[in-house]
Protein backbone atom coordinates (compact mmCIF):
# COMPACT_ATOMS: atom_id res chain seq x y z
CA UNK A 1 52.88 13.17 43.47
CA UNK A 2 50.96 13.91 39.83
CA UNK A 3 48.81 16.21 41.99
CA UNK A 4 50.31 19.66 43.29
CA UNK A 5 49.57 20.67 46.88
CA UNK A 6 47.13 23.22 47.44
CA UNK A 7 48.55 26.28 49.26
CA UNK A 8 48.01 27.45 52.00
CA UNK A 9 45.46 29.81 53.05
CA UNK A 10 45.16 32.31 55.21
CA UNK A 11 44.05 31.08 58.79
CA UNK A 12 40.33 31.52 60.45
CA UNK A 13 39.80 33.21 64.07
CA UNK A 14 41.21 31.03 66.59
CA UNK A 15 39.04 28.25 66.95
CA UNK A 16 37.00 28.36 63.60
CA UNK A 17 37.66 26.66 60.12
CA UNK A 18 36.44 28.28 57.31
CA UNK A 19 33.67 26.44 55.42
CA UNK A 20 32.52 27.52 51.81
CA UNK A 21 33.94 30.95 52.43
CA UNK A 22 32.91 31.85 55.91
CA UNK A 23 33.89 30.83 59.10
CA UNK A 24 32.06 27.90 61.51
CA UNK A 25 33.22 26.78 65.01
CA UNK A 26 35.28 23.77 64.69
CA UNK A 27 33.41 21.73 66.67
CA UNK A 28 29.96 22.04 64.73
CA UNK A 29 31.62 20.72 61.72
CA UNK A 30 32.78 17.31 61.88
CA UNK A 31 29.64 15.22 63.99
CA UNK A 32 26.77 16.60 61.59
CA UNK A 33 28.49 16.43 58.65
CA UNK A 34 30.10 12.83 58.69
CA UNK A 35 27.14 11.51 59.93
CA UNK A 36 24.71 13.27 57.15
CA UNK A 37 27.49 12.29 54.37
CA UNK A 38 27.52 8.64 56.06
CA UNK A 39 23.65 8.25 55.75
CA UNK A 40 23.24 10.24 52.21
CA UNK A 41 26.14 8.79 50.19
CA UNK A 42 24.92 5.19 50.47
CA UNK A 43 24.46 4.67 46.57
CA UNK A 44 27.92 5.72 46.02
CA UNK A 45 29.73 4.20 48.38
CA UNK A 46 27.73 0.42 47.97
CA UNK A 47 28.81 1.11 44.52
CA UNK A 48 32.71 1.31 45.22
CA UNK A 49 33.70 1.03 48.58
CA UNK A 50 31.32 -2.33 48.75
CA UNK A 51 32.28 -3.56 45.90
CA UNK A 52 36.26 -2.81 46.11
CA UNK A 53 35.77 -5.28 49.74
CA UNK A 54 34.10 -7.54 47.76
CA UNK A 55 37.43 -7.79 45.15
CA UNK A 56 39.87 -7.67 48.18
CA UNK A 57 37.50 -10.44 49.73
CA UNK A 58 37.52 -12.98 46.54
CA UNK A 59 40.93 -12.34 45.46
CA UNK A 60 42.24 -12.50 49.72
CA UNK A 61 45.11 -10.71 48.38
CA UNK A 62 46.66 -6.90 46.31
CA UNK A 63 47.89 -8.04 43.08
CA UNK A 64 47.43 -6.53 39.25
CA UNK A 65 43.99 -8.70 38.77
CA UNK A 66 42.16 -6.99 41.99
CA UNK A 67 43.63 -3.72 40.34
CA UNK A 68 42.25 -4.07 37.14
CA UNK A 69 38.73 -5.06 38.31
CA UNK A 70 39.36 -2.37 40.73
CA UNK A 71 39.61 -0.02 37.69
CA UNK A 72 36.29 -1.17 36.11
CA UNK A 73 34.23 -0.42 39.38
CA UNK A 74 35.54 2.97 39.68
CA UNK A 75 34.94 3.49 36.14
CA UNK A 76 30.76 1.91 36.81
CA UNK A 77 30.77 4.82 39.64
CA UNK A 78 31.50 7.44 37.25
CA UNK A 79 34.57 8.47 38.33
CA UNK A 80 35.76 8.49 35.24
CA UNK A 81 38.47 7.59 32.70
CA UNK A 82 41.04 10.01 33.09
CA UNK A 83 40.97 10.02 36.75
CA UNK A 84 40.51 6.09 36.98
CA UNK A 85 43.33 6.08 35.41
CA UNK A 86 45.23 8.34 37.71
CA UNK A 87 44.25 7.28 40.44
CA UNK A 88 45.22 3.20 39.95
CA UNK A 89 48.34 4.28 38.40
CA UNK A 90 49.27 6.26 41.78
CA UNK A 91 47.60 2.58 44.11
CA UNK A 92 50.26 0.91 41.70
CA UNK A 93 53.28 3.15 42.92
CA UNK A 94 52.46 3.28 45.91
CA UNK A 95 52.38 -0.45 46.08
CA UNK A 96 55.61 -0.76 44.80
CA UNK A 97 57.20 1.70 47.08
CA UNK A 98 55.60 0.09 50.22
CA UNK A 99 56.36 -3.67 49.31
CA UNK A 100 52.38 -4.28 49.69
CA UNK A 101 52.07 -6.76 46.25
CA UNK A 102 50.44 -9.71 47.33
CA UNK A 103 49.86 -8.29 50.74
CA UNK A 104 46.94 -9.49 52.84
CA UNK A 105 46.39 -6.09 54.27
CA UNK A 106 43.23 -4.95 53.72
CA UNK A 107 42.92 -1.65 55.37
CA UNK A 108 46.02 -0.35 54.02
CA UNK A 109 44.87 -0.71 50.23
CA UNK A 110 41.06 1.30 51.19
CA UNK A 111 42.99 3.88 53.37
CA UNK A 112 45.56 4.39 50.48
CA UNK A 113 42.97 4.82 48.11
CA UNK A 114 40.79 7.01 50.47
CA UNK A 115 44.07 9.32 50.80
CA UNK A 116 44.46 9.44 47.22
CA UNK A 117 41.04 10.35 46.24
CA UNK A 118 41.27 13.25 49.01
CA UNK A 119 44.54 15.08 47.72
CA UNK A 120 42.65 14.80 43.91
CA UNK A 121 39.66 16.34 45.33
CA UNK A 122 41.65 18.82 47.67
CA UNK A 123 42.93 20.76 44.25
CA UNK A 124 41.57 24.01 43.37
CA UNK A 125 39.96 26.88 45.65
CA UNK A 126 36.77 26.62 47.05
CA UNK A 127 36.22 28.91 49.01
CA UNK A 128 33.79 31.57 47.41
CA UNK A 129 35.14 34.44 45.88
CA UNK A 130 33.69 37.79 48.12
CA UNK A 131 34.13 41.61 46.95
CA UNK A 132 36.79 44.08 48.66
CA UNK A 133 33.78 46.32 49.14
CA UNK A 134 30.29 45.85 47.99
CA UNK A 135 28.00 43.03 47.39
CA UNK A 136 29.62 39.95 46.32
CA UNK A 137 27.78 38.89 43.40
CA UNK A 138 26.67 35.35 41.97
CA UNK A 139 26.04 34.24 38.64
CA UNK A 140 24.33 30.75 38.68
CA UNK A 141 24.07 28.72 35.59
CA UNK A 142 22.76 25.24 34.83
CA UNK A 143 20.83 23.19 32.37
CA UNK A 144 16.82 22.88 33.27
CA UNK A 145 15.78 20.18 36.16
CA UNK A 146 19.55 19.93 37.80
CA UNK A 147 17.53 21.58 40.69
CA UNK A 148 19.71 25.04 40.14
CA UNK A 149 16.56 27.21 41.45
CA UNK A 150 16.43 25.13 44.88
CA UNK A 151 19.94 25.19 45.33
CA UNK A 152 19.97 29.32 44.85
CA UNK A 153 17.58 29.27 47.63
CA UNK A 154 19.25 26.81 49.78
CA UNK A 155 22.34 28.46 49.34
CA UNK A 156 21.13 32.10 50.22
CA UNK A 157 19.80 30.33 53.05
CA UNK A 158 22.67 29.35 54.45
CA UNK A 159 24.29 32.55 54.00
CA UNK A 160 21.39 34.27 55.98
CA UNK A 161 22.23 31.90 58.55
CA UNK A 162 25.81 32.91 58.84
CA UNK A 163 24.66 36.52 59.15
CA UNK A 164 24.94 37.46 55.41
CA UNK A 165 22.19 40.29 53.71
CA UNK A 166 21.47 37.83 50.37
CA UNK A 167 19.06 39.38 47.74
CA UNK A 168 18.08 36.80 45.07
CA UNK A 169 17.46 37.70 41.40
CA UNK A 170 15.01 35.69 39.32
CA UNK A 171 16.46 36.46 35.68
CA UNK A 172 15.33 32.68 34.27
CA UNK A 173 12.48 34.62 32.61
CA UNK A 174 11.76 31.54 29.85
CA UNK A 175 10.16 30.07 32.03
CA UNK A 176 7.18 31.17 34.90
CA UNK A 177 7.81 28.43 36.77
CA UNK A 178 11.34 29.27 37.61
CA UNK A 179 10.01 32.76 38.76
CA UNK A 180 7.61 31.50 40.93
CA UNK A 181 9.78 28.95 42.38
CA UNK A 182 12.55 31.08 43.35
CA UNK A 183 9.89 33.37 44.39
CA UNK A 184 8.83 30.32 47.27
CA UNK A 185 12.57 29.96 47.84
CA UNK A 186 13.22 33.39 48.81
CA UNK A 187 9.73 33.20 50.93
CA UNK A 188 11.25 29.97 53.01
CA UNK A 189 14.82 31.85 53.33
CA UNK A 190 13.22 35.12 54.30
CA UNK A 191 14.97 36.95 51.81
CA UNK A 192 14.39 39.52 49.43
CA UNK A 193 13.91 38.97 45.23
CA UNK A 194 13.52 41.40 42.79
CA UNK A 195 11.83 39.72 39.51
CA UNK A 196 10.77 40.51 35.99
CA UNK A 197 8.01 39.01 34.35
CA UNK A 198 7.63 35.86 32.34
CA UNK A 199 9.23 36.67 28.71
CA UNK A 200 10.79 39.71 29.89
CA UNK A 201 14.32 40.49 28.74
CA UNK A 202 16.80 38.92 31.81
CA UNK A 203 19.38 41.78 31.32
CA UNK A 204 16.33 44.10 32.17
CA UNK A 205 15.73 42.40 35.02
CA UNK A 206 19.20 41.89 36.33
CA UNK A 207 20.03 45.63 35.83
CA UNK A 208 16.98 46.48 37.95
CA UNK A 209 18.37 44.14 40.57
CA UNK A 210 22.03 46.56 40.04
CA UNK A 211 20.15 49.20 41.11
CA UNK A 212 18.50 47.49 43.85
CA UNK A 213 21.58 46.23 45.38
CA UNK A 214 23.11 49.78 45.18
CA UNK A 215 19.96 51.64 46.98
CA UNK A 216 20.29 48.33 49.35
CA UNK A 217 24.15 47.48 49.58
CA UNK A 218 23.21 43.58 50.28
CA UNK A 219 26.36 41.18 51.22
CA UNK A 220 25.44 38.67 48.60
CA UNK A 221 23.14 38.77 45.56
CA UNK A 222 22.24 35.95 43.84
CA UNK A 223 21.13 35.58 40.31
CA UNK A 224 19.23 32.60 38.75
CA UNK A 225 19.55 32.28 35.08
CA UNK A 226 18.01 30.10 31.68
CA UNK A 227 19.06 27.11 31.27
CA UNK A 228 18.09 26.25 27.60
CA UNK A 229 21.42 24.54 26.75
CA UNK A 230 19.63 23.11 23.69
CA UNK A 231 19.91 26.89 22.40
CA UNK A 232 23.41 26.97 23.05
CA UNK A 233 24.24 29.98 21.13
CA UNK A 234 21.38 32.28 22.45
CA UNK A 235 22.29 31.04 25.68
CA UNK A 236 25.75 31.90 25.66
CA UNK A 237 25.22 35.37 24.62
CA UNK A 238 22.09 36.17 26.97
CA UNK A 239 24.41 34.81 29.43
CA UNK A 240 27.40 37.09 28.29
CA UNK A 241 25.00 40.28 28.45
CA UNK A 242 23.76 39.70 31.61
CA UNK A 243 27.81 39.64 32.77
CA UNK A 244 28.04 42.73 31.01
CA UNK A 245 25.48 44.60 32.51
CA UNK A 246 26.39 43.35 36.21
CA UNK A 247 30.38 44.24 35.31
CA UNK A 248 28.93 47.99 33.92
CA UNK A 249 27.56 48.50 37.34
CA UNK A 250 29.84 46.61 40.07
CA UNK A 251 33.39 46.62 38.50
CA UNK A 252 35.02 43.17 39.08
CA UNK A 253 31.21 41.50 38.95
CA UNK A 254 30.37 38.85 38.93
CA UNK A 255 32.57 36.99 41.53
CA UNK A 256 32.09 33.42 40.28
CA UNK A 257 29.87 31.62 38.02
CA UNK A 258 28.76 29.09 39.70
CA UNK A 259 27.44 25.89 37.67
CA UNK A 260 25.01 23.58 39.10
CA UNK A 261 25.13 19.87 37.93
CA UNK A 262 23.47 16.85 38.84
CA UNK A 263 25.21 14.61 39.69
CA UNK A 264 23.05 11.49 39.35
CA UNK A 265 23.74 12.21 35.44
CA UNK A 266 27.22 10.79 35.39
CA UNK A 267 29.19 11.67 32.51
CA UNK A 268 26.13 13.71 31.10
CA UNK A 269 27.04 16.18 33.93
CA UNK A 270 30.48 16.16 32.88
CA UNK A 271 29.56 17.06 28.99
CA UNK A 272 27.33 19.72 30.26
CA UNK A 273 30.53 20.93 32.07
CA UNK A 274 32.68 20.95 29.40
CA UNK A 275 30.16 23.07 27.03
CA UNK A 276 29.55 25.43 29.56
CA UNK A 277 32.85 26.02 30.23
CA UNK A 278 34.17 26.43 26.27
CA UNK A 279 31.97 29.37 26.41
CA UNK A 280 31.44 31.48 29.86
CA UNK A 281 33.66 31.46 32.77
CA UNK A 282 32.62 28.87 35.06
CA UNK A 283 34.56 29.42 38.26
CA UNK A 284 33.08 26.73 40.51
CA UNK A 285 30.44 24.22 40.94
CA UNK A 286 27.57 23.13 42.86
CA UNK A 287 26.44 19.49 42.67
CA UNK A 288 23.01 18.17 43.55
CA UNK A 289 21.59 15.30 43.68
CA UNK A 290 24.15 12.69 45.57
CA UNK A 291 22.15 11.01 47.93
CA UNK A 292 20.46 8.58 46.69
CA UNK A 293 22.83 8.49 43.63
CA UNK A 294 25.41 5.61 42.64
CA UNK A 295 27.17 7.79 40.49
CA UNK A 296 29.13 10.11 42.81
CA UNK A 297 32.05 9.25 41.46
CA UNK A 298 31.51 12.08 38.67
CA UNK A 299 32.69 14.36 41.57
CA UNK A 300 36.44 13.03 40.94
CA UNK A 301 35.71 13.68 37.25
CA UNK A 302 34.67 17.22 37.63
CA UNK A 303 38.19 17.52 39.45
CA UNK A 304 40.45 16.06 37.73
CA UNK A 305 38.98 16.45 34.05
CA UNK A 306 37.85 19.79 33.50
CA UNK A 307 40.20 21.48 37.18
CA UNK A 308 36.93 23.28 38.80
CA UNK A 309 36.61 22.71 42.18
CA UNK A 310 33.34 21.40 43.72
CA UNK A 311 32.03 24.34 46.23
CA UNK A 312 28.74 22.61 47.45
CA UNK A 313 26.58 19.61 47.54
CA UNK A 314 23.17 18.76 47.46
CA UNK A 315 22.75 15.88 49.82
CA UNK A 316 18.81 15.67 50.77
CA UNK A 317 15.86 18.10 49.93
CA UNK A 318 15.59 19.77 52.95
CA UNK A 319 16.63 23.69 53.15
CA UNK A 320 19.71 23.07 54.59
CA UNK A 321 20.65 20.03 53.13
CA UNK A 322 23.34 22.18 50.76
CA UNK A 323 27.04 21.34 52.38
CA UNK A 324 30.35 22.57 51.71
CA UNK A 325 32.71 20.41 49.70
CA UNK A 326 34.70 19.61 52.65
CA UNK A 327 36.63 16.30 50.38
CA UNK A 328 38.23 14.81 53.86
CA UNK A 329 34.69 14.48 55.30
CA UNK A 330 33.50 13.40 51.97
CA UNK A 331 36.06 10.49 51.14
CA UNK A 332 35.91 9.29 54.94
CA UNK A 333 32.34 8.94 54.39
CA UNK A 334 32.20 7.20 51.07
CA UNK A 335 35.28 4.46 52.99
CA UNK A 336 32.94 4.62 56.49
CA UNK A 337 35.50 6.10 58.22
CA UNK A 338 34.99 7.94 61.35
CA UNK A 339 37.22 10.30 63.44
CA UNK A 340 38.03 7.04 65.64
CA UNK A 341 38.99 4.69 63.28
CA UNK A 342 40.47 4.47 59.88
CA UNK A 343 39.47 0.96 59.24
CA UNK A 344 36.54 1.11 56.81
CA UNK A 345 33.28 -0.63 58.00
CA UNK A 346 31.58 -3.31 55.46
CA UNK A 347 27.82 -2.72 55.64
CA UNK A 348 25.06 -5.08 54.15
CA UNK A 349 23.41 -3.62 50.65
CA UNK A 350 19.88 -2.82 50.75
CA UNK A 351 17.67 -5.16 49.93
């Protein structure tokens, strides 16, 4: 295999699965979630599953042309070049191994690349990152209008929900906007924010927030940050003083930097990626935006091109439409396969 197993981690309570680094009941996972994915990933999956049927329908057989014009549709979903690539390479082996060339067999050629796209997007850990003792402590970064504010405050949302203290940090103090929005966010999630005003300097304001979370020993804090990428440099280094200050006052802080994309970008999502990583720690990444989106495939990309692991999705605008990656409820949706069947179902496009 070109991809390495993940290991294994350590086990939930007996009758849980852990989820985005806390544990659910088994049983409220799968119904929900495949059913949400099913309805919100539409775009996406018209744009490959559909149209890989489509190939397997004209060409009635698996043979190197329904490959290569294979390869150009995952390429039109964003998926990428690199992991295109990878991926048809592996469909090509695996053909070879399991005498299918030529074969008629339909559902063995979507399931195989189903599988395949689920052990890429299985790499990496992401599960969050929590403190031995302390708050666990978020940095969240982003370019403007990715929607990094709402997911913050659909994110400390669903922590509160799972019985987590969250206190959110408005440190994006460009703009007034972003204060007052993650101001409403913290409203609708019912918790605590400790802000600066517009202009103010965001170290200021995130070192008032240290001392808040020590008088008030929170599970979680949450920070919201500037996303003026087209001042890279004075970005970067707010960005590194902020870490600075948290790290001064909680030793180990931050526990992830967590970059918000959207994915509906494409390959502009994975740039933004790329120069966010060459200069602060990205450790995982939330991506917004996929329902409704025919570019989903960048979530392969992310993967397999720059190795960070996707840790949520945005799949609707509601408060608790932000999901755990969970990648074999996410590929089963984008084939339409259920926990009954692995044969993928061929739905009509919309009009």
């Amino acid at each position: 295999m070109f991809w390495k197993k993940k290991p294994d981690r350590i086990p939930s309570p007996p009758g849980e699965k852990s989820v985005g680094g806390f544990s659910a009941p088994v049983e409220s996972r799968p119904k929900g979630l495949f059913a949400k994915l099913r309805e919100r990933l539409r775009a996406t999956r018209e744009s490959i599953t559909q149209k890989a049927l489509n190939l397997f329908r004209q060409r009635g057989k698996i043979d190197s042309e329904l490959l290569d014009e294979l390869e150009e549709v995952l390429i039109s979903a964003d998926v990428g070049v690199a992991s295109t690539t990878a991926l048809i390479d592996e469909l090509r082996d695996r053909i070879r191994m399991e005498k299918k060339a030529n074969s008629t067999d339909q559902a063995w050629l979507t399931g195989t690349l189903c599988g395949l796209m689920r052990e890429m997007l299985e790499q990496g850990d992401r599960e969050l990152k929590t403190a031995a003792e302390g708050p666990s402590i978020y940095l969240v970064i982003g370019v403007n209008g990715v929607g990094k504010t709402t997911a913050i405050g659909k994110l400390a949302y669903r922590l509160k929900e799972q019985g987590k203290s969250v206190l959110l940090v408005a440190a994006d103090t460009f703009r007034a906007a972003a204060i007052d929005q993650l101001k409403i966010w913290a409203e609708r999630a019912g918790v605590p924010i400790v802000a600066g005003d517009e202009g103010a300097d965001p170290s200021s304001v995130v070192f008032n927030a240290m001392n808040t979370a020590k008088a008030q020993n929170p599970d979680v804090v949450i920070i919201d940050t500037a996303g003026r990428l087209h001042t890279k440099v004075n970005l970067m280094q707010e960005l590194a003083k902020m870490t600075r200050v948290i790290h001064r006052e909680f030793e180990g802080a931050p526990h992830e930097n967590l970059l918000v994309l959207d994915a509906s970008t494409g390959q502009n999502a994975l740039s933004q990626a790329r120069t966010f990583l060459e200069s602060c720690g990205v450790t995982g990444l939330i991506l917004t935006k996929l329902d409704g989106t025919a570019r989903g495939g960048v979530v392969l990309s992310v993967h397999k091109e720059l190795n960070l692991p996707v840790k949520f999705i945005g799949v609707g605008e509601g408060i608790e439409d932000l999901e755990p990656f969970d990648p074999d409820a996410f590929t089963r949706a984008l084939f339409q396969l259920d926990t009954d069947s692995d044969d993928p179902v061929e739905e009509e496009p919309k009009a």
